[in-house]
N, C-alpha and C. Protein backbone atom coordinates (compact mmCIF):
# COMPACT_ATOMS: atom_id res chain seq x y z
N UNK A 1 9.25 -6.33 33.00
CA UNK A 1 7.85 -6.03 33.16
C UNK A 1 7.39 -4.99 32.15
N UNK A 2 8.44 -4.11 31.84
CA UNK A 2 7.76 -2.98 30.94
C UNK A 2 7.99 -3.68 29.35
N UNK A 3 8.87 -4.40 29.15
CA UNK A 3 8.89 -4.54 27.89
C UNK A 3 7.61 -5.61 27.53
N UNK A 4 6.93 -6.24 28.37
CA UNK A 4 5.74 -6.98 28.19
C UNK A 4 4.64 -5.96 28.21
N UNK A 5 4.14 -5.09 28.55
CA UNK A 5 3.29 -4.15 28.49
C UNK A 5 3.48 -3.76 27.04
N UNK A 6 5.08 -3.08 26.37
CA UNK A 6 4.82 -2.43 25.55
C UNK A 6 5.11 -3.38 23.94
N UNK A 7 5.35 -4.81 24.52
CA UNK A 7 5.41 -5.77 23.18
C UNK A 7 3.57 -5.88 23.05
N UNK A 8 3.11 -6.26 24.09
CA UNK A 8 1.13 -6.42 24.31
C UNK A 8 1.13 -4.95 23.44
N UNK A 9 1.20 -3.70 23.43
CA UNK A 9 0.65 -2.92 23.09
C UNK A 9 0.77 -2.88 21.62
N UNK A 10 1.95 -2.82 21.23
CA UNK A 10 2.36 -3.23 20.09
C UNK A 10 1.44 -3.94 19.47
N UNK A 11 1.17 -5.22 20.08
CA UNK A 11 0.69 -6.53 18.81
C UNK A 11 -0.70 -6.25 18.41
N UNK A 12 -1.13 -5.15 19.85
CA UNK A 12 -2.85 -4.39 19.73
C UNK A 12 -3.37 -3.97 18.93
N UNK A 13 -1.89 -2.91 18.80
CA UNK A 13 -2.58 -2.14 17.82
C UNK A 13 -2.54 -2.79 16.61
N UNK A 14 -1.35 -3.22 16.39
CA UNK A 14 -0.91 -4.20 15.14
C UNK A 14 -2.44 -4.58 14.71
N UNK A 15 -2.68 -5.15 15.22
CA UNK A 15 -4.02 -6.27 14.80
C UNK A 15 -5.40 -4.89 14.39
N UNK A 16 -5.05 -4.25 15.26
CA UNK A 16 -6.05 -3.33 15.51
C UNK A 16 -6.02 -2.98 14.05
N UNK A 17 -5.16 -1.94 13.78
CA UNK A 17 -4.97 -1.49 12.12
C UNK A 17 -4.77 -2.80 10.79
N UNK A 18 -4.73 -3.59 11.25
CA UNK A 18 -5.01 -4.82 10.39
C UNK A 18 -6.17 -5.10 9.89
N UNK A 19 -7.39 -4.61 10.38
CA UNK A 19 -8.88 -4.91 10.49
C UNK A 19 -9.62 -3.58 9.55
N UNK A 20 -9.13 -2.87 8.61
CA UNK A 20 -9.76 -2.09 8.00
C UNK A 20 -10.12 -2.31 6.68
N UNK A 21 -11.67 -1.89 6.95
CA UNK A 21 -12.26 -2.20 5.50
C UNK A 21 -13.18 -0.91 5.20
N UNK A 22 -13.18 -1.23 3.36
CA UNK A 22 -13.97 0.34 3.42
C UNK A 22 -14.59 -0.09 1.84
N UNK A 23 -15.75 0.19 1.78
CA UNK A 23 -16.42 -0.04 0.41
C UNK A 23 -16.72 1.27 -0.79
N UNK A 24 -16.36 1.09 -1.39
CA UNK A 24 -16.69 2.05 -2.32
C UNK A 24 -17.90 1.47 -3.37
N UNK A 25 -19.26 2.58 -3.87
CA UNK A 25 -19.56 2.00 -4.42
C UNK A 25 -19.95 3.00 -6.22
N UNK A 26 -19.00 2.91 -7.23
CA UNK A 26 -19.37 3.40 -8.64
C UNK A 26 -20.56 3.05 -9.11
N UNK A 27 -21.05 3.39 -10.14
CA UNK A 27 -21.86 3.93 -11.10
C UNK A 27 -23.60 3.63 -10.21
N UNK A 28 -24.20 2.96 -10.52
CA UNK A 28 -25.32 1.99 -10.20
C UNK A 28 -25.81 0.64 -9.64
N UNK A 29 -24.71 0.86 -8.85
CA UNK A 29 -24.22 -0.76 -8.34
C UNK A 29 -25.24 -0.47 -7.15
N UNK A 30 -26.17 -1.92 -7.11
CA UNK A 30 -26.80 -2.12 -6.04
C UNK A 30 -26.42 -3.60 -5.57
N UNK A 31 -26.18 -4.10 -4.88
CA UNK A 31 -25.89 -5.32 -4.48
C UNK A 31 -27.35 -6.44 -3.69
N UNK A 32 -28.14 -5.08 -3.21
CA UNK A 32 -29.52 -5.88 -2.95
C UNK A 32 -30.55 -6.28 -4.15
N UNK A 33 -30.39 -5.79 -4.97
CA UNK A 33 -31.25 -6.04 -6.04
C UNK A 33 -30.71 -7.19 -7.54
N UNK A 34 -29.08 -6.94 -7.36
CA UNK A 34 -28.77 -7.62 -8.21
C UNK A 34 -27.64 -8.86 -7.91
N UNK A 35 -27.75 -10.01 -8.56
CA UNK A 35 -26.66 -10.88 -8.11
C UNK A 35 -25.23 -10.31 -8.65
N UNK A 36 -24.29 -10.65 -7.68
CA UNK A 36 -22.76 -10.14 -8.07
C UNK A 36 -22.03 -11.32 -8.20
N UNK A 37 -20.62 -11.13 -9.21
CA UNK A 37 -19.32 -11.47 -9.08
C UNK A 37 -18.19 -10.61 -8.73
N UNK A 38 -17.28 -11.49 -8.33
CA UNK A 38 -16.03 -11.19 -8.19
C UNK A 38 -14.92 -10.88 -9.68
N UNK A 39 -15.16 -10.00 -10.25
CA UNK A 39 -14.46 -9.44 -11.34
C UNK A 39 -13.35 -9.27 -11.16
N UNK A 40 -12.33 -8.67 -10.06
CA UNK A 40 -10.86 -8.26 -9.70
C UNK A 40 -10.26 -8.95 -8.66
N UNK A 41 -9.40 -9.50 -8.56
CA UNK A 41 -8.84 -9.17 -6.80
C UNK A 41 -7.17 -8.84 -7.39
N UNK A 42 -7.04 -8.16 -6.35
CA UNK A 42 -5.70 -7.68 -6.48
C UNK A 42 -5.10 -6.85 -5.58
N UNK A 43 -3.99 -6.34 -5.54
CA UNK A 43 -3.13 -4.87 -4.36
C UNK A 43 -3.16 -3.73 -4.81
N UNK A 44 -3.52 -2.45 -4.20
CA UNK A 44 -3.10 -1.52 -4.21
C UNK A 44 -2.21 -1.46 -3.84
N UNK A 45 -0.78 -0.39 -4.17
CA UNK A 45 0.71 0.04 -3.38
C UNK A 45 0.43 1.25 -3.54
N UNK A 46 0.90 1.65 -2.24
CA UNK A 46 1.20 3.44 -2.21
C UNK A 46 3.02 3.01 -1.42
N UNK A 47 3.23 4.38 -1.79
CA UNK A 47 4.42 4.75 -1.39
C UNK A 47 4.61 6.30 -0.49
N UNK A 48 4.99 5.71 0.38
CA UNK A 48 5.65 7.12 1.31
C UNK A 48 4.09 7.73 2.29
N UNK A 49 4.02 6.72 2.97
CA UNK A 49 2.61 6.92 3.47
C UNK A 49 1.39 7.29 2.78
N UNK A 50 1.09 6.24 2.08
CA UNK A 50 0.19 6.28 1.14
C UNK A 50 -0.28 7.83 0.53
N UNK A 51 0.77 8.26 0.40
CA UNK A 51 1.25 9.86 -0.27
C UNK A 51 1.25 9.74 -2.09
N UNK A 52 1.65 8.38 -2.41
CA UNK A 52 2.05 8.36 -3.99
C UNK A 52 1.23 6.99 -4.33
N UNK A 53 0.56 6.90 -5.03
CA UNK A 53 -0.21 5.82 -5.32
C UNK A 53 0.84 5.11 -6.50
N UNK A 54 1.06 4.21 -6.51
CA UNK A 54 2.06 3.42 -7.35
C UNK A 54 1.06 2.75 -8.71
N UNK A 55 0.22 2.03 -7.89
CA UNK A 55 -0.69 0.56 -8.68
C UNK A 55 -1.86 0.81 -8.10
N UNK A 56 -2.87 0.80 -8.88
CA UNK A 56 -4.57 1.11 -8.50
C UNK A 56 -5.13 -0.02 -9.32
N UNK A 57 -5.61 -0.96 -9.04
CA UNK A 57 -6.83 -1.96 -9.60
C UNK A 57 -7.96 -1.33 -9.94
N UNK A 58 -8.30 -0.06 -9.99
CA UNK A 58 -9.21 -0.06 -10.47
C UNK A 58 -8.98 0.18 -12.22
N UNK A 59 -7.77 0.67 -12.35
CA UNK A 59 -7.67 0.84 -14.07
C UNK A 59 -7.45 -0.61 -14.85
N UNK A 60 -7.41 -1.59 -14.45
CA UNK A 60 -8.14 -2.72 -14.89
C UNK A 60 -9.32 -3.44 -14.92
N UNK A 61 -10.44 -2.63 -14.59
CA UNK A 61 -12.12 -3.17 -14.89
C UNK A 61 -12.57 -2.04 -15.59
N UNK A 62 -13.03 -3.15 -16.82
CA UNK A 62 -13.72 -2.18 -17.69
C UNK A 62 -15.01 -2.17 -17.54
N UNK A 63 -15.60 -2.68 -16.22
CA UNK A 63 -17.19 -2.37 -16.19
C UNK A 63 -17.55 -0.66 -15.66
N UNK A 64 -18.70 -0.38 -15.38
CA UNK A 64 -18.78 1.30 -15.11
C UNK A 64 -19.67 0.85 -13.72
N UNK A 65 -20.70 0.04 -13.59
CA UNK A 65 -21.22 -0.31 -12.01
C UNK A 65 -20.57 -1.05 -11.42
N UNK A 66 -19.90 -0.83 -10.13
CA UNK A 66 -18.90 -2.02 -9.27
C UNK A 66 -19.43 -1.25 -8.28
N UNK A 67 -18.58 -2.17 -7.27
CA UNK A 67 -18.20 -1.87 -5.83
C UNK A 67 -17.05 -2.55 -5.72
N UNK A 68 -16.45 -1.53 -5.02
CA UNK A 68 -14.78 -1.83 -4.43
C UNK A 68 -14.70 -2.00 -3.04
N UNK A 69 -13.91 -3.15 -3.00
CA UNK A 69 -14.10 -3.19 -1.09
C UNK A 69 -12.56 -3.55 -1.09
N UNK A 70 -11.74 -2.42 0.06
CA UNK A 70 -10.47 -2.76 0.06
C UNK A 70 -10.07 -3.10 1.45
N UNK A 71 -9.45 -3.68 1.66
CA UNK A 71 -8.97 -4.23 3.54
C UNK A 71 -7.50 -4.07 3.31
N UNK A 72 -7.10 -4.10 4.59
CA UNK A 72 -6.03 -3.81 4.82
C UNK A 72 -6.06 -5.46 5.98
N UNK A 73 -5.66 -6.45 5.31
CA UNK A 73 -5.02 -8.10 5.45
C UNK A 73 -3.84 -7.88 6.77
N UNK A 74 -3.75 -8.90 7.50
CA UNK A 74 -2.49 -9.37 8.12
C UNK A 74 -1.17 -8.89 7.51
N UNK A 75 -1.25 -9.96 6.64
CA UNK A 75 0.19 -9.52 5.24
C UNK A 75 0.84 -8.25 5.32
N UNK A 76 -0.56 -7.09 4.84
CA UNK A 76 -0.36 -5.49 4.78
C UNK A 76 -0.10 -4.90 5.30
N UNK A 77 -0.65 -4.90 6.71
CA UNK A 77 -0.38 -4.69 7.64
C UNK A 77 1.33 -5.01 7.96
N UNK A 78 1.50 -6.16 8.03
CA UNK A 78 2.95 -6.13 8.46
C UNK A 78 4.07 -5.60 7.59
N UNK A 79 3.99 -5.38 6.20
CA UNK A 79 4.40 -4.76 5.27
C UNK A 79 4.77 -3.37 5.89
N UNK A 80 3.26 -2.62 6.17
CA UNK A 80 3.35 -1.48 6.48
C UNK A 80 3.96 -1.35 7.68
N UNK A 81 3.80 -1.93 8.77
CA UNK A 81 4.68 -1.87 10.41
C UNK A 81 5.94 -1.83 9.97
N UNK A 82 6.50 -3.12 9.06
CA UNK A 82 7.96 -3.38 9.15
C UNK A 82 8.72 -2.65 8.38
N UNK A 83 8.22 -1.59 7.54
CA UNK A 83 8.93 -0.26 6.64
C UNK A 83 8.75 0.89 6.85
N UNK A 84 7.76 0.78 7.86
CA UNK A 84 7.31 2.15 8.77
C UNK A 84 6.67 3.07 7.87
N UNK A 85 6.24 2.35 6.85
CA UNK A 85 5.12 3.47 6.33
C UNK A 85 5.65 3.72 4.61
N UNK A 86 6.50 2.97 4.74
CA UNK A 86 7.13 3.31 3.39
C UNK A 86 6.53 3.00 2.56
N UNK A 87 6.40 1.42 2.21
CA UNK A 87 5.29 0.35 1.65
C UNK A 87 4.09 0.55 2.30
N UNK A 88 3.26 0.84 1.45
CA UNK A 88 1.91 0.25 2.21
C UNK A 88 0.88 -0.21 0.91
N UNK A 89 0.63 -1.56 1.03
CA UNK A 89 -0.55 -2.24 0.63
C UNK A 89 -2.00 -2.74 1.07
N UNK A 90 -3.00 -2.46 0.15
CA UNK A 90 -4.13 -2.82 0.50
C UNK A 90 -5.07 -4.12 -0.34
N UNK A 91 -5.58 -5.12 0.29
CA UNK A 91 -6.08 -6.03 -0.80
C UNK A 91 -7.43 -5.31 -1.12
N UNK A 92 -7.66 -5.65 -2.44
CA UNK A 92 -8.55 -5.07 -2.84
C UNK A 92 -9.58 -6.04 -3.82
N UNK A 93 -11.07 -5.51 -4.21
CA UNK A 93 -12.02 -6.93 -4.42
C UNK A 93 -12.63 -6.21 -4.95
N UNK A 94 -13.04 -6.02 -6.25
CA UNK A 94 -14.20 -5.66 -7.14
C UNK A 94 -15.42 -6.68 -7.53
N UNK A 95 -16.25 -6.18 -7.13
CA UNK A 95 -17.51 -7.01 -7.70
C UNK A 95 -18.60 -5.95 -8.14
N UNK A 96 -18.80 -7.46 -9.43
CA UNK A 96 -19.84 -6.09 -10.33
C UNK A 96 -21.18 -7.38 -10.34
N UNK A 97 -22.14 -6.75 -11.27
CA UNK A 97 -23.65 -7.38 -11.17
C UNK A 97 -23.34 -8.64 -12.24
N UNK A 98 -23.79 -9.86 -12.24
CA UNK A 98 -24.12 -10.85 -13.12
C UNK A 98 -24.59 -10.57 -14.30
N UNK A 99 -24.24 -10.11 -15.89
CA UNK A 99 -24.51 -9.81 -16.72
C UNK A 99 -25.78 -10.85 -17.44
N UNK A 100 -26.85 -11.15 -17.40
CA UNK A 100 -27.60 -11.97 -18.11
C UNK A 100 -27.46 -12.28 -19.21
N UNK A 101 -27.59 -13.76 -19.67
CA UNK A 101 -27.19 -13.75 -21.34
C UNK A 101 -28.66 -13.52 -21.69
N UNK A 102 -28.60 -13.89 -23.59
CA UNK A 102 -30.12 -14.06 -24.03
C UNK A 102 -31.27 -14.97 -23.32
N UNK A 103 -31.04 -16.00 -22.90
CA UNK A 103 -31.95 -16.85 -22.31
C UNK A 103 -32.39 -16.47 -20.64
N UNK A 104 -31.85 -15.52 -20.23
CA UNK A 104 -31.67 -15.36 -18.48
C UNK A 104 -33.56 -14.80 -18.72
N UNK A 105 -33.40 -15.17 -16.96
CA UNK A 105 -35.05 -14.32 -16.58
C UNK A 105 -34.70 -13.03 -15.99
C-alpha cells in the first residue's frame, strides 16, 4: 500500500517538473507586431545541477532581436530524475522576426 502512494507521488511530481517553460525576450523582439520564424532549436546541458553550463544555443544566432523559449520536455526531465541532477537538459527554440526582402510590403 505504501509503495503505491509513493510510486503515484513520484510520477507527480515527475510530470509536474516536466512542464516548465520560460521565455526570454532580447533586443526588440515583439512578436505582436511582427511575423516570426523558428531560427534555432536545440539543448541546453548544464552539469552538476545546472551549476556549470556546458552548451548554450544561444552562441549560435547571429540575429540581435529574438525570443528564447526553453522547456524542460519529457526526455529532460527523465535525464535529469535518472542522474539525479547531474545531467540536466533543456529544449530550447529561438524565434526571430521575418526579415523582408526588396519586394515585401
Amino acid at each position: 500500500m505504501n509503495y503505491r502512494i509513493l510510486i503515484t507521488s513520484v510520477l507527480l511530481m515527475f510530470f509536474t517538473f516536466s512542464c516548465t517553460v520560460t521565455r526570454e525576450t532580447h533586443g526588440d523582439y515583439d512578436s505582436t507586431k511582427q511575423k516570426t520564424e523558428t531560427v534555432v532549436e536545440g539543448k541546453d546541458l548544464y552539469l552538476f545541477w545546472n551549476q556549470l553550463q556546458v552548451h548554450n544555443v544561444d552562441n549560435e544566432v547571429d540575429v540581435t532581436n529574438y525570443e528564447k523559449i526553453v522547456k524542460r520536455r519529457f526526455f529532460d526531465a527523465a535525464v535529469y530524475f535518472g542522474t539525479l541532477g547531474i545531467f540536466s537538459f533543456y529544449s530550447v527554440e529561438i524565434k526571430a522576426p521575418v526579415e523582408r526582402g526588396a519586394g515585401g510590403r
